[in-house]
N, C-alpha and C. Protein backbone atom coordinates (compact mmCIF):
# COMPACT_ATOMS: atom_id res chain seq x y z
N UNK A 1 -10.30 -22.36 8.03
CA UNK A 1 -9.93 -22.41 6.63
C UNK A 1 -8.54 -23.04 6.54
N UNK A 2 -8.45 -24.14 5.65
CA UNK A 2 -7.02 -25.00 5.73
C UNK A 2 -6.07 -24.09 4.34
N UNK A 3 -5.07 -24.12 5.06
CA UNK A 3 -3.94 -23.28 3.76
C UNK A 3 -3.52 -24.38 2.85
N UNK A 4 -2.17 -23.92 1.88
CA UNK A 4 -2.30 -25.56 0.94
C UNK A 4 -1.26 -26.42 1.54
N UNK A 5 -1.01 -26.26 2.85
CA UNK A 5 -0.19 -27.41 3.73
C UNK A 5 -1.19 -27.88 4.63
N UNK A 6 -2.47 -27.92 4.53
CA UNK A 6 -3.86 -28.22 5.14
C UNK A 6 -3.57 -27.86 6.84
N UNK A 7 -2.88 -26.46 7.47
CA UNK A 7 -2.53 -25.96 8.38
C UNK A 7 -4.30 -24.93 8.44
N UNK A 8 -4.60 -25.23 9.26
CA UNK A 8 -6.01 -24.06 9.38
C UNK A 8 -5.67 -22.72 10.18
N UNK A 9 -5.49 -21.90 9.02
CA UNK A 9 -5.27 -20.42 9.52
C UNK A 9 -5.97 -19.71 10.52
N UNK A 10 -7.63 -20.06 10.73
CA UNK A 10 -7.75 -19.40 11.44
C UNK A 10 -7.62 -19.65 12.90
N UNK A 11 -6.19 -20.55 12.74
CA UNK A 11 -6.05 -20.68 14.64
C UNK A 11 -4.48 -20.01 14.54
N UNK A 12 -3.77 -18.83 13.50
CA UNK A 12 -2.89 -18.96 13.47
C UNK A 12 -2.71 -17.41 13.89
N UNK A 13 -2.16 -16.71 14.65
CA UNK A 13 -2.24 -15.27 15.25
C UNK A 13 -2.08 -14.45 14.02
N UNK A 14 -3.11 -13.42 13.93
CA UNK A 14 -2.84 -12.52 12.95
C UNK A 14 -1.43 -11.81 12.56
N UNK A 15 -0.69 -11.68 13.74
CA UNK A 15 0.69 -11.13 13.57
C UNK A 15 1.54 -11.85 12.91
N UNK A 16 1.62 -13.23 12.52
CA UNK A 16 1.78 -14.27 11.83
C UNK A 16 1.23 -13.99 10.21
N UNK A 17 0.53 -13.55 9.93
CA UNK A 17 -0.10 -13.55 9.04
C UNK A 17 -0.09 -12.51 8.07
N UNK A 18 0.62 -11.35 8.50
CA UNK A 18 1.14 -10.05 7.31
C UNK A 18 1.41 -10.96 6.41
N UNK A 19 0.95 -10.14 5.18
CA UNK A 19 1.41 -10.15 3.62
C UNK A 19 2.80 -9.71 3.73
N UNK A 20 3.70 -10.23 3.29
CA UNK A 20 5.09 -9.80 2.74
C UNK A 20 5.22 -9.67 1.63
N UNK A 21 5.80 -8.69 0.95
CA UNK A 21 6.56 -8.78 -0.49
C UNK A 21 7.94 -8.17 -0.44
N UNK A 22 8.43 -8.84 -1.34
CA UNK A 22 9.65 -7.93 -1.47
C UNK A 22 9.96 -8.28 -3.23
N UNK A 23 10.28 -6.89 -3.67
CA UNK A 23 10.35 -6.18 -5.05
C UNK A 23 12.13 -5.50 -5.32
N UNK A 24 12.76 -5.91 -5.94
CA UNK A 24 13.76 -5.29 -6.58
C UNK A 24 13.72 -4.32 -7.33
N UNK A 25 13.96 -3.00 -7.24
CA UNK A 25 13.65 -2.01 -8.23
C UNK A 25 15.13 -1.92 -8.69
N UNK A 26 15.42 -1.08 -10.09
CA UNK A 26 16.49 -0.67 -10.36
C UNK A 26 16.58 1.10 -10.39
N UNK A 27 16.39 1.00 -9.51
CA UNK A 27 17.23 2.73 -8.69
C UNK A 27 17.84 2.98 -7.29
N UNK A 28 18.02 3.64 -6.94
CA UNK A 28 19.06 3.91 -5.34
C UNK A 28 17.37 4.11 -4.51
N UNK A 29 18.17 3.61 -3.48
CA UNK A 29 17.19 3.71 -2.69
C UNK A 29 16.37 5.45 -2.40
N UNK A 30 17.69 6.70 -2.69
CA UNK A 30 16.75 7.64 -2.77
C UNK A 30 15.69 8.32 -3.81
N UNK A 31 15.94 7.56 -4.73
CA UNK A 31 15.07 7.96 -5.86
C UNK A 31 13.75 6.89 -6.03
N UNK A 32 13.95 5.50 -5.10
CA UNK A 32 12.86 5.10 -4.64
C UNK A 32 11.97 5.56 -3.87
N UNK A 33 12.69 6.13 -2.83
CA UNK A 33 12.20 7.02 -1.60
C UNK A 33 11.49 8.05 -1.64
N UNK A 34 12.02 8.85 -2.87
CA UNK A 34 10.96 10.01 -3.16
C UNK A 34 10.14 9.53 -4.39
N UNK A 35 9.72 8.42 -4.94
CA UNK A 35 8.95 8.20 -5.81
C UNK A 35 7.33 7.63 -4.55
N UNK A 36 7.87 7.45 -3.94
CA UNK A 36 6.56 6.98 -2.71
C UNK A 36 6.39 8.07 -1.62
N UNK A 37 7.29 9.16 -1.53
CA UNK A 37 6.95 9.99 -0.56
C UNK A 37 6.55 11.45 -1.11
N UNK A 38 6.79 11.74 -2.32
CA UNK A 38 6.43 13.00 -3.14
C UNK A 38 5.42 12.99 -3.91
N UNK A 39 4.39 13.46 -3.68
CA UNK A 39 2.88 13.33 -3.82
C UNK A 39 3.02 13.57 -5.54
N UNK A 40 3.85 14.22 -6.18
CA UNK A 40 3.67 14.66 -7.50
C UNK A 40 4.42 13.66 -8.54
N UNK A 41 5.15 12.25 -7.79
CA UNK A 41 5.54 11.19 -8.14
C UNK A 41 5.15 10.12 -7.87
N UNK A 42 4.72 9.94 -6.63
CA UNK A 42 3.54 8.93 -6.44
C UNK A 42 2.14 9.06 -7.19
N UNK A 43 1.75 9.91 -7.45
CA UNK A 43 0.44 9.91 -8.03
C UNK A 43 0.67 9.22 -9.29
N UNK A 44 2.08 9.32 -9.94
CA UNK A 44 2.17 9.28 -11.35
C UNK A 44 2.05 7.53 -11.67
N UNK A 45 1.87 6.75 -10.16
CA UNK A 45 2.26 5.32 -10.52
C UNK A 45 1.00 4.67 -9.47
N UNK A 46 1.00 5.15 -8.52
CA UNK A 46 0.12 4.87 -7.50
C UNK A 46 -1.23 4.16 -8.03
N UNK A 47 -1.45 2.76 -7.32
CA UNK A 47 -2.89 2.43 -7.59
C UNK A 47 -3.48 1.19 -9.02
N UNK A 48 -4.49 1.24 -8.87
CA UNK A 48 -4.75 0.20 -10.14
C UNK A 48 -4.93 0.84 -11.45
N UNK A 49 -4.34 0.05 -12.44
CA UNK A 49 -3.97 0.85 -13.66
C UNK A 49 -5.25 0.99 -14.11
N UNK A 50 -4.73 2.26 -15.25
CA UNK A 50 -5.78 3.00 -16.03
C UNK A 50 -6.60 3.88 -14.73
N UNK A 51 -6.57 4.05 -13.76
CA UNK A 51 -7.19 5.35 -12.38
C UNK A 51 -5.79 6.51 -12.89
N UNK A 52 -6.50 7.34 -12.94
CA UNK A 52 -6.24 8.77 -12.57
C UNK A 52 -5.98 8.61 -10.99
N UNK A 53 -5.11 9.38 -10.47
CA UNK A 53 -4.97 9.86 -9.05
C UNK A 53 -5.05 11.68 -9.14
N UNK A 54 -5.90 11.40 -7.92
CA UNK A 54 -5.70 12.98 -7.62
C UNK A 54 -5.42 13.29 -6.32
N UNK A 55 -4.34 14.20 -5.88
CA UNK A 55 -4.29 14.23 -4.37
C UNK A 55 -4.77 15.36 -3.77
N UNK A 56 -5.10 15.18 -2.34
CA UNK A 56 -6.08 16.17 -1.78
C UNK A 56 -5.42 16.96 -0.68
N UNK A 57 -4.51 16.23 -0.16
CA UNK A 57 -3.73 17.20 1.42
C UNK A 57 -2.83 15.88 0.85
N UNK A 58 -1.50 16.58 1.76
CA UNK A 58 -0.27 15.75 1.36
C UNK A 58 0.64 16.27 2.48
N UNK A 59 1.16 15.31 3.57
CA UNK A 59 1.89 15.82 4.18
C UNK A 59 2.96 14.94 5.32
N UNK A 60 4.08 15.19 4.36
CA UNK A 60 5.12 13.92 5.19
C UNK A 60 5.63 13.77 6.77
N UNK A 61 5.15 13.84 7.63
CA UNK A 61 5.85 13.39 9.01
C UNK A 61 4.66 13.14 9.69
N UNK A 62 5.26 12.18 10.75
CA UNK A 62 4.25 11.48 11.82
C UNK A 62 3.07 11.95 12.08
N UNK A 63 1.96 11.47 11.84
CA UNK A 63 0.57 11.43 11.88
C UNK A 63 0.09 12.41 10.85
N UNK A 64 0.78 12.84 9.77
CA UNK A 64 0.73 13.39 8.70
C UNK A 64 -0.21 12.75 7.42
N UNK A 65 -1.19 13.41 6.65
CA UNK A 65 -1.89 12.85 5.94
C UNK A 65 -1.60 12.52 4.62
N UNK A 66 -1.53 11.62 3.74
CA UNK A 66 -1.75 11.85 2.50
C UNK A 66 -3.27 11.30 1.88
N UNK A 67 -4.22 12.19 1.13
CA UNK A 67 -5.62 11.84 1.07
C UNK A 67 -5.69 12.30 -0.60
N UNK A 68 -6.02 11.67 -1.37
CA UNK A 68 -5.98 11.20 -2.49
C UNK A 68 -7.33 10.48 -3.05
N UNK A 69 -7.74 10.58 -4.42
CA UNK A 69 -9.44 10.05 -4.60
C UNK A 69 -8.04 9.37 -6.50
N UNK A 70 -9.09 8.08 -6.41
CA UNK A 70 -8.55 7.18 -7.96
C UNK A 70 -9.65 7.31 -8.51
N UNK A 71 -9.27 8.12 -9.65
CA UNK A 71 -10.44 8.02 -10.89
C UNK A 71 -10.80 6.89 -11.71
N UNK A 72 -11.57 6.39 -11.41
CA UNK A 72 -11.97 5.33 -12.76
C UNK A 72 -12.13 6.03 -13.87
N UNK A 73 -11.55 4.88 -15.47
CA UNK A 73 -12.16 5.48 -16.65
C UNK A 73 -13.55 6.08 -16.79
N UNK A 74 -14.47 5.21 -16.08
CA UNK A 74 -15.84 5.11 -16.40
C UNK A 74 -16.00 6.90 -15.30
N UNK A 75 -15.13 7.81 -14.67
CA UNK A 75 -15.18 8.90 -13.94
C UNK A 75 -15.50 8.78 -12.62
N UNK A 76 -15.81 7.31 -11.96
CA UNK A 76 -16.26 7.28 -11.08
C UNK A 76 -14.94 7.38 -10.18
N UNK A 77 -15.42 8.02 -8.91
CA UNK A 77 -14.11 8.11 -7.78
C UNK A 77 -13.79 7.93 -6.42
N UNK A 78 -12.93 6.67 -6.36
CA UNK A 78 -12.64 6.05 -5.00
C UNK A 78 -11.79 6.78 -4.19
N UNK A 79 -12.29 7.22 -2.68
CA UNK A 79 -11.20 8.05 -2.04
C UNK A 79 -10.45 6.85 -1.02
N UNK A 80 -9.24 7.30 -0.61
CA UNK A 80 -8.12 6.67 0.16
C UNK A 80 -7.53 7.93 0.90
N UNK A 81 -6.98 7.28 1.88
CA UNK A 81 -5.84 7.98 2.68
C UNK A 81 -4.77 6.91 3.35
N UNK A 82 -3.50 7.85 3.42
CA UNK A 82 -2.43 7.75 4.30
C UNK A 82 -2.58 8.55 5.45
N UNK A 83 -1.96 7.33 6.66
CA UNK A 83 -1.93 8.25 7.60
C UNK A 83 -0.29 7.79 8.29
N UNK A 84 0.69 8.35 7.99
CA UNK A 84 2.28 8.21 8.07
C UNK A 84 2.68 8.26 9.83
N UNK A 85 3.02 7.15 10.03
CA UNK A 85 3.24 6.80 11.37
C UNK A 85 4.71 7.04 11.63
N UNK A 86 5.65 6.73 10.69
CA UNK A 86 7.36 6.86 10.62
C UNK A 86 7.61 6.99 9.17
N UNK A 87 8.43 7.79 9.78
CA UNK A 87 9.18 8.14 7.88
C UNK A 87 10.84 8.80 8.33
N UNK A 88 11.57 7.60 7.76
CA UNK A 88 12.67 7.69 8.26
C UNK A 88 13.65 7.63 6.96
N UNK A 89 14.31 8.75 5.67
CA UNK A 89 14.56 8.64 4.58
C UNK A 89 15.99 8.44 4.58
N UNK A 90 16.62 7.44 3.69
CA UNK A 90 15.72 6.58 2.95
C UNK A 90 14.98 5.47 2.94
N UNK A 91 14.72 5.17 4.32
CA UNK A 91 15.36 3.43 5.21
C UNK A 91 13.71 2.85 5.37
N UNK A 92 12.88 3.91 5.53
CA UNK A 92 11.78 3.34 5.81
C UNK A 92 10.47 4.32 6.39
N UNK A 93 9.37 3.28 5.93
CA UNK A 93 8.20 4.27 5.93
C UNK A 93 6.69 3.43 6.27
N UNK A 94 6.12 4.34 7.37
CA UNK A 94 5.13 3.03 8.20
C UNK A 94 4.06 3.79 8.02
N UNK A 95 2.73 3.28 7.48
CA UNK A 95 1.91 4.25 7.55
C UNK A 95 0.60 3.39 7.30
N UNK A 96 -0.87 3.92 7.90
CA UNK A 96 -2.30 2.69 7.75
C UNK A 96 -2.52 3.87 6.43
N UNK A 97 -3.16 2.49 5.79
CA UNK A 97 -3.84 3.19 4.48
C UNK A 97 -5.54 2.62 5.06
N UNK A 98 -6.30 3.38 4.16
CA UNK A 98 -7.84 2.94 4.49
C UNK A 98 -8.25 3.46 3.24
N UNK A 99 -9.72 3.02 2.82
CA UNK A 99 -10.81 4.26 2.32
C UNK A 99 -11.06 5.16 2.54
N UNK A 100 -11.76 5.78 2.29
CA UNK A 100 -12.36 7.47 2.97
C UNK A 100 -13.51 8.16 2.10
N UNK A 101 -14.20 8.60 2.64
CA UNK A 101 -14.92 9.30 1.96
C UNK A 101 -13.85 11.23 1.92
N UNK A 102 -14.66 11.58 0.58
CA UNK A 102 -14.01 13.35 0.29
C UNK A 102 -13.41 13.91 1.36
N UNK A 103 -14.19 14.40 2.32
CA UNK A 103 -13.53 14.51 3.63
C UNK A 103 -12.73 14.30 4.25
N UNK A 104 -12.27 12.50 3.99
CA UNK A 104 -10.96 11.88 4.49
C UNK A 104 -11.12 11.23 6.15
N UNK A 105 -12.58 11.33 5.85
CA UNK A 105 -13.26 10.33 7.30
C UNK A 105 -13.34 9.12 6.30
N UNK A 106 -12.47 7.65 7.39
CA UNK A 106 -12.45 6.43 7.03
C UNK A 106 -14.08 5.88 6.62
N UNK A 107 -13.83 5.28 5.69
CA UNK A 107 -15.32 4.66 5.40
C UNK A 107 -14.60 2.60 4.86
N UNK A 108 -15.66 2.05 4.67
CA UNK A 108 -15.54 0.43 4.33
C UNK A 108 -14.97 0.34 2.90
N UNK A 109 -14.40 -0.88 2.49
CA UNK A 109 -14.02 -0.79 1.45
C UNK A 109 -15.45 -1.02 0.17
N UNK A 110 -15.32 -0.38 -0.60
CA UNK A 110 -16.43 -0.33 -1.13
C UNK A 110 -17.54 -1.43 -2.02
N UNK A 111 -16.15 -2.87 -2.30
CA UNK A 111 -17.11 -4.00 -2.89
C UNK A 111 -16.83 -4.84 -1.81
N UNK A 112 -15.63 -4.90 -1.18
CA UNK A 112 -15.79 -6.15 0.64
C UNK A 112 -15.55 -5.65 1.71
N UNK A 113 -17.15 -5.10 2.29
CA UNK A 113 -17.69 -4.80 3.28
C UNK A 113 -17.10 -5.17 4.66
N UNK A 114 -16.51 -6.37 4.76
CA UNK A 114 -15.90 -6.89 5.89
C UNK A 114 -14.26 -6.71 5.25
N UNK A 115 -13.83 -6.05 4.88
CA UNK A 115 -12.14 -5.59 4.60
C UNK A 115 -11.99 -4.81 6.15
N UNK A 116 -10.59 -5.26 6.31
CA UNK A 116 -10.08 -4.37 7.71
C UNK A 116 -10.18 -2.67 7.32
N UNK A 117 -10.78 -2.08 8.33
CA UNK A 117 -11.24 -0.61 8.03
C UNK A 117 -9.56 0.06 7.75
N UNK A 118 -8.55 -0.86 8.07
CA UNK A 118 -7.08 0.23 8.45
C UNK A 118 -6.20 -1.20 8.21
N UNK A 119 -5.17 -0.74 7.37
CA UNK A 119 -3.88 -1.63 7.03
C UNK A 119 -2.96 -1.19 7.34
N UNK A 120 -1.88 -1.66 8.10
CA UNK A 120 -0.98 -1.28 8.61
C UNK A 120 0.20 -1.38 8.14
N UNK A 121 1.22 -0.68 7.41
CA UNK A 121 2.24 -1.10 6.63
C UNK A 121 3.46 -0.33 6.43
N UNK A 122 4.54 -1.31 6.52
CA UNK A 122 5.82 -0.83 7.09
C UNK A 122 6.88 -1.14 5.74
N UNK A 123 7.40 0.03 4.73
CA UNK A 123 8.10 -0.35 3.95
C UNK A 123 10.11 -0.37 4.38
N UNK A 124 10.96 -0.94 4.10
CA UNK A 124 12.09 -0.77 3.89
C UNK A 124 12.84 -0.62 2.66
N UNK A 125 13.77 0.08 2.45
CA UNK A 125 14.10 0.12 1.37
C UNK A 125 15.65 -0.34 1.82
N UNK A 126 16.17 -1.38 1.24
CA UNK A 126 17.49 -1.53 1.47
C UNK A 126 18.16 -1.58 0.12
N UNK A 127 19.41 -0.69 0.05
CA UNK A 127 19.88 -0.47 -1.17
C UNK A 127 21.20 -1.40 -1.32
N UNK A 128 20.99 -1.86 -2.44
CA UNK A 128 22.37 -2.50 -2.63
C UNK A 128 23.02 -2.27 -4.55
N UNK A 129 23.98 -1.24 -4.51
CA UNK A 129 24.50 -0.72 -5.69
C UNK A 129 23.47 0.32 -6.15
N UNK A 130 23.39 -0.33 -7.65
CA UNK A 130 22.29 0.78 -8.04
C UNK A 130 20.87 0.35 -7.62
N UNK A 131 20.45 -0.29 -6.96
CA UNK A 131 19.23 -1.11 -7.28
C UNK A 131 18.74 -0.96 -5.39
N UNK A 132 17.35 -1.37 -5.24
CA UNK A 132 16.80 -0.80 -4.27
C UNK A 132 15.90 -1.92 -3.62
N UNK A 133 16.22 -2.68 -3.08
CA UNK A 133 15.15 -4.84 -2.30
C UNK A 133 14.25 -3.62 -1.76
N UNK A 134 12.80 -3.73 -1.53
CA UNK A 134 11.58 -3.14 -0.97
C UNK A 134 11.02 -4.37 -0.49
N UNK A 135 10.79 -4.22 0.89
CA UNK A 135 10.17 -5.13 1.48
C UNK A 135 9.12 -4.82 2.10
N UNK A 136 7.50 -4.64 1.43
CA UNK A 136 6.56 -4.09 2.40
C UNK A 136 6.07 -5.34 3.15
N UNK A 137 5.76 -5.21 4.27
CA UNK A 137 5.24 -5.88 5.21
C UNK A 137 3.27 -5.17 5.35
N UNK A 138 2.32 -5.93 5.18
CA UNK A 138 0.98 -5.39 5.35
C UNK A 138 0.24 -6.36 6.17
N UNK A 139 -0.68 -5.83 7.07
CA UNK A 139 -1.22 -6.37 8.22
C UNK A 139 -2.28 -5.43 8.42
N UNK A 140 -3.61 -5.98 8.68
CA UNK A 140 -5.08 -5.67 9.36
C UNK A 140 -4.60 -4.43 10.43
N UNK A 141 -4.87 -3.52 11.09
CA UNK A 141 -4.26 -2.99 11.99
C UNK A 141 -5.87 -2.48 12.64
N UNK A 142 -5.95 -3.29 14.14
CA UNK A 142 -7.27 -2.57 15.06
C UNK A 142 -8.21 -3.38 14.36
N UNK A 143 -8.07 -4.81 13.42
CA UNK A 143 -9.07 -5.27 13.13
C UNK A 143 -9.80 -6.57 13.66
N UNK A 144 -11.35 -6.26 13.56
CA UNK A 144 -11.92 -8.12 13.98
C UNK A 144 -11.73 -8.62 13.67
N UNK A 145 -12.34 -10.06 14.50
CA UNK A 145 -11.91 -11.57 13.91
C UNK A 145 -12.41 -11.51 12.46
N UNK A 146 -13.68 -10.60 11.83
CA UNK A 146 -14.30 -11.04 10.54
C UNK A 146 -13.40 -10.49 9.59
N UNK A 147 -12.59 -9.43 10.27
CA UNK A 147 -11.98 -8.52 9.32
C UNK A 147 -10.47 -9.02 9.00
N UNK A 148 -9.89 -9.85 9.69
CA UNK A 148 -8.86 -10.67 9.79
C UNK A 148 -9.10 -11.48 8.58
N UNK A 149 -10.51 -12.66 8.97
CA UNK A 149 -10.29 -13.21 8.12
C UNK A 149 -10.82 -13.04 6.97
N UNK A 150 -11.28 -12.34 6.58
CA UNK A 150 -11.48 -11.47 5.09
C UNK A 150 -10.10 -10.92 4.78
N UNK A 151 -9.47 -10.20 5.12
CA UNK A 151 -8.09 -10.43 5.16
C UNK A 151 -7.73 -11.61 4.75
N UNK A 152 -7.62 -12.55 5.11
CA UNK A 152 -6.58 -13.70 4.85
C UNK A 152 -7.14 -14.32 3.51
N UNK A 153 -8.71 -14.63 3.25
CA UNK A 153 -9.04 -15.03 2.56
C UNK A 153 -8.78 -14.08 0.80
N UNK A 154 -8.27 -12.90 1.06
CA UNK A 154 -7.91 -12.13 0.08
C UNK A 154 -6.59 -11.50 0.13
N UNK A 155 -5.71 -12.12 0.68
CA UNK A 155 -4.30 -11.96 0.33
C UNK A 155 -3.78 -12.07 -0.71
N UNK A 156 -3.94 -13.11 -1.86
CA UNK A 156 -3.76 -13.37 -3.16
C UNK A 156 -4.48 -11.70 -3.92
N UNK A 157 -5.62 -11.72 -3.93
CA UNK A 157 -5.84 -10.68 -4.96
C UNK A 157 -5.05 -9.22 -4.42
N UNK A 158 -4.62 -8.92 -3.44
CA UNK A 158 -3.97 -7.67 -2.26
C UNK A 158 -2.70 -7.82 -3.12
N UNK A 159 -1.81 -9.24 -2.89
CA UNK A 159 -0.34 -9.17 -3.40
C UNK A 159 -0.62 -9.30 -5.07
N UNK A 160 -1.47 -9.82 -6.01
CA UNK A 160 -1.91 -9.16 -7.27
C UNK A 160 -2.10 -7.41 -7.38
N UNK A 161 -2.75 -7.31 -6.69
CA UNK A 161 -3.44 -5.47 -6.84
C UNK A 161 -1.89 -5.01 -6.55
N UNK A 162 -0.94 -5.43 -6.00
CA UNK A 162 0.37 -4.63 -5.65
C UNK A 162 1.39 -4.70 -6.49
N UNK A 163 1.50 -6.05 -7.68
CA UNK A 163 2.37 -6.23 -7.98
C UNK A 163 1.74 -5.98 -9.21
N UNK A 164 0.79 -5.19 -9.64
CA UNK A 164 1.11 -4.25 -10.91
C UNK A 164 0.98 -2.98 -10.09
N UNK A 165 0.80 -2.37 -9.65
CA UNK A 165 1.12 -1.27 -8.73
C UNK A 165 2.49 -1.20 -8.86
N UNK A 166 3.42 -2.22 -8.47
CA UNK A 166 4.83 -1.76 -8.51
C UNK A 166 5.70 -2.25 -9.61
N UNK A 167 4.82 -3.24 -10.95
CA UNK A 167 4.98 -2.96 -12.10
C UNK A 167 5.16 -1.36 -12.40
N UNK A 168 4.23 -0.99 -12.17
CA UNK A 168 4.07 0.64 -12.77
C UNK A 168 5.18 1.21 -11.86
N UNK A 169 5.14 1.31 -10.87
CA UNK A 169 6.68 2.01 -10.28
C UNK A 169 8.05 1.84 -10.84
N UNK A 170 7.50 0.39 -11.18
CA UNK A 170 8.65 -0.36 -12.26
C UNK A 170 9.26 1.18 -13.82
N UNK A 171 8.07 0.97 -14.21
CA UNK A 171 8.06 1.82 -15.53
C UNK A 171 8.61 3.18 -15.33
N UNK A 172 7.75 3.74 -13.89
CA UNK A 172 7.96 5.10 -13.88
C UNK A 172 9.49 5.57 -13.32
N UNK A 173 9.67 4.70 -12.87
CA UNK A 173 11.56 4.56 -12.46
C UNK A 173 12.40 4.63 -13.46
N UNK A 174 11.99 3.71 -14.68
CA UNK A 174 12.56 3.79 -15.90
C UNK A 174 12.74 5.01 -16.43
N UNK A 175 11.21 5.47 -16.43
CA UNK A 175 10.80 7.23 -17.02
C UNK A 175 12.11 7.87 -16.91
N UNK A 176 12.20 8.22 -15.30
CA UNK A 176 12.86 9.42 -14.86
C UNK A 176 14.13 9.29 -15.02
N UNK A 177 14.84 7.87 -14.88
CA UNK A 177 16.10 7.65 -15.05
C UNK A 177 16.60 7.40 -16.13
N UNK A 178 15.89 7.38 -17.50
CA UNK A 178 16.60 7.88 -18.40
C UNK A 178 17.90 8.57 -18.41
């Protein structure tokens, strides 16, 4: 598959190939920090808009879970989990997200079947004044060649699905800091 510098990605090492973003929020890095690590503030922003979140086990340090189901309007409900690899406050936080069924046993993503079963993703928060640069880094983690490149071929809609995700973090930052 040629990128738009007609470079063909799939000869290009997946480690090469993380999604980057980086997002400016306007708060300190610790009030960023606990808006993504406190289950009763993350829920409030977490995810694609208009889902309800509900969380199921919640629990911050290494190999620690967070397992969570997004309500659709229509009531229907997608489960997810965290599984927190480093959490180092306020500086940074590494953790695979997946699907899951209720239980919180990994399952496929539910409309692309070939999605990497496990994403691997490492946030920083570097603060400068009042304001907080977030740089997540996201990458396939333990995945096949098919799952790679399903991956790559849906990077665009991944860094869309995130950047109203952190629109809404956007807002809910506003909320509290009133």
């Amino acid at each position: 598959m040629l990128n738009k510098s007609g470079i063909d990605v799939d000869t290009i090492p997946i480690a090469r190939q993380e999604l980057v973003i980086e997002r400016v929020f306007d708060a300190p890095p610790d009030i960023v920090w606990k808006a993504w690590t406190e289950p009763d503030q993350l829920l409030q922003w977490w995810g694609p808009k208009g889902c309800a979140i509900i969380a199921s086990k919640h629990s911050l340090h290494d190999g620690g879970i967070l397992h969570y189901a997004l309500r659709e309007p229509n009531g229907q409900e997608m489960w997810e989990r965290f599984v927190y690899i480093e959490a180092v406050s306020p500086e940074k936080l590494v953790f695979t997200n997946s699907f899951s069924d209720a239980s919180g046993k990994v399952t496929r993503h539910p409309i692309i079947p070939t999605f990497p079963l496990e994403m691997m993703n490492t946030l920083v928060f570097t603060g400068t004044g009042q304001k907080t640069i977030l740089t997540m880094k996201c990458k396939p983690h333990h995945a096949t060649y098919e799952e790679e490149k399903t991956f790559r071929e849906n990077r665009e809609y991944v860094k869309k699905g995130l950047a109203v995700t952190f629109d809404q973090l956007d807002q809910y930052l506003a909320s509290i800091l009133k």
